[in-house]
Every structure is written in structure tokens, then in C-alpha cells.
C-alpha atoms as a PDB file:
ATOM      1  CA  UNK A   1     -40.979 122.968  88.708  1.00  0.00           C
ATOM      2  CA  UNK A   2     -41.186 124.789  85.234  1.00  0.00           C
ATOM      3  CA  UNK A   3     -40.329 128.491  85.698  1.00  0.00           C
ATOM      4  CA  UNK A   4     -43.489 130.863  84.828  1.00  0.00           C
ATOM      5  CA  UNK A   5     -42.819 134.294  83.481  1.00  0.00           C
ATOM      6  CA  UNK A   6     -44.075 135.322  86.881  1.00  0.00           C
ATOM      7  CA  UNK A   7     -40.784 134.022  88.300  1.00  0.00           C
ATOM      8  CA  UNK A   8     -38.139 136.165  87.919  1.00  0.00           C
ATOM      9  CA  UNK A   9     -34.640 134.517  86.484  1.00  0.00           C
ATOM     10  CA  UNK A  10     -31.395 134.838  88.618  1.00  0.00           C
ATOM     11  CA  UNK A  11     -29.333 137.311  87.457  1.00  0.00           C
ATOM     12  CA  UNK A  12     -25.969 135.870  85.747  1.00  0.00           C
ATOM     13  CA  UNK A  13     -23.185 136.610  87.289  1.00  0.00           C
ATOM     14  CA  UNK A  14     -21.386 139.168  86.131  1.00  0.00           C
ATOM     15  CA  UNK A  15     -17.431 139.510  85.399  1.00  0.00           C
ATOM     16  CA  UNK A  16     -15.950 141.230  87.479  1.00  0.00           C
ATOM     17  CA  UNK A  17     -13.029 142.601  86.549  1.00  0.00           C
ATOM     18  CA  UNK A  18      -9.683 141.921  88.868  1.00  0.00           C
ATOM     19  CA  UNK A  19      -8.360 144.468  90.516  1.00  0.00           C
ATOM     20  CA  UNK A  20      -4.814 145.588  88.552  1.00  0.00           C
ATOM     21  CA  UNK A  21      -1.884 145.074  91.103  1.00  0.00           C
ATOM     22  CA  UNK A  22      -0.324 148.359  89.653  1.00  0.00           C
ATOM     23  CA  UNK A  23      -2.407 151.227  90.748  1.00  0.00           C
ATOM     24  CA  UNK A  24      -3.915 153.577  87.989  1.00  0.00           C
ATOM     25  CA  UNK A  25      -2.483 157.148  88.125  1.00  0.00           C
ATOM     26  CA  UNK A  26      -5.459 158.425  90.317  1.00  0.00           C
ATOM     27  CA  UNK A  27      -5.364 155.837  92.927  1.00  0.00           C
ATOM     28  CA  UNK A  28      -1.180 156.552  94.008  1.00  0.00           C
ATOM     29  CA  UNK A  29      -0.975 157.288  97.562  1.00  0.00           C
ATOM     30  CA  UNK A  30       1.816 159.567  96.202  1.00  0.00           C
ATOM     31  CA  UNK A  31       2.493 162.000  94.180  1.00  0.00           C
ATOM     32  CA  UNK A  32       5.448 164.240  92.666  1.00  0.00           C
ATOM     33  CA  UNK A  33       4.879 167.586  92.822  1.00  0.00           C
ATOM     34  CA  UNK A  34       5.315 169.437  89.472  1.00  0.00           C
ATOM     35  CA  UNK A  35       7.183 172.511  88.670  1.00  0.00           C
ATOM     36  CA  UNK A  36       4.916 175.642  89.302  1.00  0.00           C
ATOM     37  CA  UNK A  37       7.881 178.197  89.120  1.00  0.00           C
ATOM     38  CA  UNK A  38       7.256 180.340  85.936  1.00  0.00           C
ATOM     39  CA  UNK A  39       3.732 179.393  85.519  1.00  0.00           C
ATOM     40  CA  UNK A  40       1.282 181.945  85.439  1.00  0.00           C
ATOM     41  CA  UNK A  41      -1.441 181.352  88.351  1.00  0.00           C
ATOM     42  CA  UNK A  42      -3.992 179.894  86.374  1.00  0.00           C
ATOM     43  CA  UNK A  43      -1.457 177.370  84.478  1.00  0.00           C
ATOM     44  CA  UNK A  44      -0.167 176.738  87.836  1.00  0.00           C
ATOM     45  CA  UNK A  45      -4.029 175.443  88.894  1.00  0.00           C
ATOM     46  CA  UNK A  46      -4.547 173.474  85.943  1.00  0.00           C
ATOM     47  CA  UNK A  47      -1.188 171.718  86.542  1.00  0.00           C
ATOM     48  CA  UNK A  48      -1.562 171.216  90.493  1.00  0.00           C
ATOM     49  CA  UNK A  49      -5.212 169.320  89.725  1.00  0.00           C
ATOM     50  CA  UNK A  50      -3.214 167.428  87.010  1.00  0.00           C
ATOM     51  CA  UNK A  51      -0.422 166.206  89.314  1.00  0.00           C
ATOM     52  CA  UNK A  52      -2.851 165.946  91.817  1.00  0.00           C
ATOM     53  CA  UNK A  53      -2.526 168.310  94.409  1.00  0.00           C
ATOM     54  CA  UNK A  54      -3.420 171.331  95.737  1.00  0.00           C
ATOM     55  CA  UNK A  55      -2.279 175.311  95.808  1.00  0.00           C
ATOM     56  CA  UNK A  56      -2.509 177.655  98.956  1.00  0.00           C
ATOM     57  CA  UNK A  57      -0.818 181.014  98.438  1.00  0.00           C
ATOM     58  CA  UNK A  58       1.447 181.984 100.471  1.00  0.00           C
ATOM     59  CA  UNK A  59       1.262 186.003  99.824  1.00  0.00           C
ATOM     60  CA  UNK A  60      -2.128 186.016  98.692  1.00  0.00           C
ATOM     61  CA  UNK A  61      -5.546 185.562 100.011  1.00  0.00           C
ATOM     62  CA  UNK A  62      -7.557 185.595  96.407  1.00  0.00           C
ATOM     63  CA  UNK A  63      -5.309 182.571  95.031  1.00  0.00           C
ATOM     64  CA  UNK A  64      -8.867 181.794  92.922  1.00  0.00           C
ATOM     65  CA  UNK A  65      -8.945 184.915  91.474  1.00  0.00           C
ATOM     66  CA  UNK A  66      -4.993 185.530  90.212  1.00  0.00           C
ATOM     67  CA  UNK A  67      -4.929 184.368  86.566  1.00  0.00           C
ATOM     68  CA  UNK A  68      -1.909 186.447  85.120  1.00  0.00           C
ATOM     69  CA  UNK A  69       0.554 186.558  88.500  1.00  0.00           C
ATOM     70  CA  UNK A  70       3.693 184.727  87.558  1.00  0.00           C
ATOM     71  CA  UNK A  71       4.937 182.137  91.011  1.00  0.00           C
ATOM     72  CA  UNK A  72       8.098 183.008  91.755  1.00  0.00           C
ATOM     73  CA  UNK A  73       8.659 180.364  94.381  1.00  0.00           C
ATOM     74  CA  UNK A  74       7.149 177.086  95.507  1.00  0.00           C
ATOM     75  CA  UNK A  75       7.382 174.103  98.747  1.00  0.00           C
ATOM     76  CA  UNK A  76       7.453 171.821  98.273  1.00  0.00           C
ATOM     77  CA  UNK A  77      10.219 171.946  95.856  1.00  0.00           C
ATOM     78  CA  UNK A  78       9.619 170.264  92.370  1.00  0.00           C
ATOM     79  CA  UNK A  79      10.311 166.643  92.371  1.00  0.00           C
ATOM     80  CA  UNK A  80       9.280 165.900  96.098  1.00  0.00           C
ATOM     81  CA  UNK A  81       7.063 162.974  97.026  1.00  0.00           C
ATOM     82  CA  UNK A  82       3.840 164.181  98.627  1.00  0.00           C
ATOM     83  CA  UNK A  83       0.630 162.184 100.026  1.00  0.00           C
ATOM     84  CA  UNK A  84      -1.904 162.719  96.852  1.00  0.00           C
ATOM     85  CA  UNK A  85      -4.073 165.970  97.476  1.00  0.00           C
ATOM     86  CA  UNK A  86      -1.305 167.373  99.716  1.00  0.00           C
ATOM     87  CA  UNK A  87      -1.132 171.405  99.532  1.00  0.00           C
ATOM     88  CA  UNK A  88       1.658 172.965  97.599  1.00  0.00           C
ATOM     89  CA  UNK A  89       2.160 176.851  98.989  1.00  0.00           C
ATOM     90  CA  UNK A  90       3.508 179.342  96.083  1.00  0.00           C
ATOM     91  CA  UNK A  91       3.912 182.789  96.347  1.00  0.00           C
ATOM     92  CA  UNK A  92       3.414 185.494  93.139  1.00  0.00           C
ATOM     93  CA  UNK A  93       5.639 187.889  91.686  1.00  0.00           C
ATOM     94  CA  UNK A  94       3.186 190.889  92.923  1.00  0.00           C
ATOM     95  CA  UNK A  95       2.214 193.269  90.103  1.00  0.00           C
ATOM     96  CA  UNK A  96       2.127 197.057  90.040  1.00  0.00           C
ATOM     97  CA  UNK A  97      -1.210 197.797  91.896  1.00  0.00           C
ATOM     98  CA  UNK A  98      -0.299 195.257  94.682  1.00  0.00           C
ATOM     99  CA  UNK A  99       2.430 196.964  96.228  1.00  0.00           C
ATOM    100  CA  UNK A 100       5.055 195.075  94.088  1.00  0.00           C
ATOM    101  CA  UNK A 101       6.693 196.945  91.495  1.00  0.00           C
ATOM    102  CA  UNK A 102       7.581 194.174  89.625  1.00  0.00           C
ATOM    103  CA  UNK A 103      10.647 192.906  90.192  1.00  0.00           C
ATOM    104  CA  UNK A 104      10.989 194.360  93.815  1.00  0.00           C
ATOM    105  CA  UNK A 105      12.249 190.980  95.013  1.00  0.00           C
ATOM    106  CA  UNK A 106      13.448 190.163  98.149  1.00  0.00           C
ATOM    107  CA  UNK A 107      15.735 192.938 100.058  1.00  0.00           C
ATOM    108  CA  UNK A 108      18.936 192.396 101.396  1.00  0.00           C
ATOM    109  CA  UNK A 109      19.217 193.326 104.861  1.00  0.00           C
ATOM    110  CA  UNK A 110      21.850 196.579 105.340  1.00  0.00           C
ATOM    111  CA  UNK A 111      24.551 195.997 107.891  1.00  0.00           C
ATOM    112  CA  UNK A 112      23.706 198.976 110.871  1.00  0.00           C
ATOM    113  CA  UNK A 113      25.829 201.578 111.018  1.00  0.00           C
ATOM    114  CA  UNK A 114      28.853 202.382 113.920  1.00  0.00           C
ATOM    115  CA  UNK A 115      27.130 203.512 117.112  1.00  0.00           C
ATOM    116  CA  UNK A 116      27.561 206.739 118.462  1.00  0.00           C
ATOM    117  CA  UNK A 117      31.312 206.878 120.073  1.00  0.00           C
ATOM    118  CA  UNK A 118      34.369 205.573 118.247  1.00  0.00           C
ATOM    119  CA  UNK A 119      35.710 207.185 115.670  1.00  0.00           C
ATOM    120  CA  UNK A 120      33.147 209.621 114.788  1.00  0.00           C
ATOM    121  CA  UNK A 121      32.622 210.856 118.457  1.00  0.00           C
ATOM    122  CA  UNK A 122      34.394 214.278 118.158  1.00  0.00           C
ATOM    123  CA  UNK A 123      36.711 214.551 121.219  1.00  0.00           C
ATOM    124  CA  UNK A 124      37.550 217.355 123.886  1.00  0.00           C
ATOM    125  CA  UNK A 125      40.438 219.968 123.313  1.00  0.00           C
ATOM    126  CA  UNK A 126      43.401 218.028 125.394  1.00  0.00           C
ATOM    127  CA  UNK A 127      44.486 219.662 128.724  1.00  0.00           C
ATOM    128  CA  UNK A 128      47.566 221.762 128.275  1.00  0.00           C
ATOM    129  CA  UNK A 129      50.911 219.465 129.541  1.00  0.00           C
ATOM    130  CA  UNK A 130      53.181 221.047 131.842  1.00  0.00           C
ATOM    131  CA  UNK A 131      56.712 220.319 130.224  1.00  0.00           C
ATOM    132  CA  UNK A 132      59.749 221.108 132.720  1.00  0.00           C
ATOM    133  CA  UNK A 133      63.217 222.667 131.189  1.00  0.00           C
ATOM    134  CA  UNK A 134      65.078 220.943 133.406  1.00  0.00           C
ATOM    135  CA  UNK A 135      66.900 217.748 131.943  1.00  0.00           C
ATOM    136  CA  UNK A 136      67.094 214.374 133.720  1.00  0.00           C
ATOM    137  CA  UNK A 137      70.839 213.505 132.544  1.00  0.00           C
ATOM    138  CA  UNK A 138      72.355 216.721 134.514  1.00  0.00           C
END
């Protein structure tokens, strides 16, 4: 039967490329997680969507907001192999109007003093001794 231009034509197939048996850098399962330590906040975004995955704050509820806090810690640690998209908690070196003072740090706990008693407990006047003259070897 002679085809009409009514008839529509088949489509051809078309090549489909095959599918790469080494995954592109977007479709690993995992990832390593980068080094965020020393980064300002908003360096420290643009390299977690990079590496591919995500911030949470650990001291900090406006993490979106922070663009010139410095992270001062991290966890995972650099290096680690995470699921892709898995969240990566860092906490900020708090600035002056946050209640930080840069540089406060973290506080080594003092060791408590002596209780009361012992050798500042201030002791009774001792009981006069009676002393005899009288000399056991007599």
C-alpha cells in the first residue's frame, strides 16, 4: 500500500546512549565529606552543595543567614564516606554580638575546691592534760 502524506511515518529509532558502568560524579551513592573547618559560612555552603551534601548547625538556628561566621568544628570529620545528601553538623566561632567574644572557646572545667573540714576546719583549744610528778622508774 503506498504511504499517503495522511499516514504518519514511524519514528526512527533513536540511539540511545548506554548507560556508563562508572557512575558520573552526581549519581555516587557516596560521598567524601570536604573540609569545612576555616571556611567562612557561606564558603562552607557553596562547598557542602559541591561535595554534595548538606549543613545543619549545630549552635545556630539561622545557618541561612551566617555569611561571615568562621566553623570552628565539623562531623563528620573531613575525609569520611557519607550516603550522598547526608547532613554535615558545624558549629561557628560566635562573634561579638552573639555572646561569643571571639575566641571564648571551649572552658576547661575547674577542679572543686576541699570541702569544708580537713585542713582548713579551724579546731577547738585542746583540753588541758593532767601530767603527774611522780616517775614510773622509782
Amino acid at each position: 500500500m503506498p504511504k499517503t502524506p495522511e499516514t504518519p511515518e514511524p519514528p526512527e529509532p533513536s540511539e540511545t546512549p548506554e548507560p556508563s558502568e562508572t557512575p558520573g560524579p552526581r549519581e555516587t551513592p557516596e560521598v567524601l565529606v570536604p573540609k569545612l573547618v576555616g571556611l567562612m559560612a557561606v564558603d562552607a555552603r557553596c562547598t557542602a552543595d559541591e561535595h554534595g551534601v548538606r549543613l545543619a548547625a549545630g549552635d545556630r538556628a539561622d545557618l541561612g543567614e551566617a555569611t561571615v561566621d568562621y566553623v570552628v568544628r565539623q562531623y563528620p570529620p573531613p575525609g569520611a564516606e557519607v550516603p550522598r545528601n547526608a547532613v554535615v553538623t558545624v558549629w561557628f566561632d560566635l562573634g561579638e554580638g552573639e555572646g561569643g567574644g571571639g575566641g571564648a572557646g571551649v572552658r576547661v572545667p575547674r577542679a572543686p575546691g576541699p570541702l569544708g573540714g580537713g585542713m582548713r576546719r579551724e579546731l577547738d583549744e585542746p583540753a588541758p592534760v593532767a601530767t603527774s610528778c611522780v616517775s614510773p622508774l622509782r
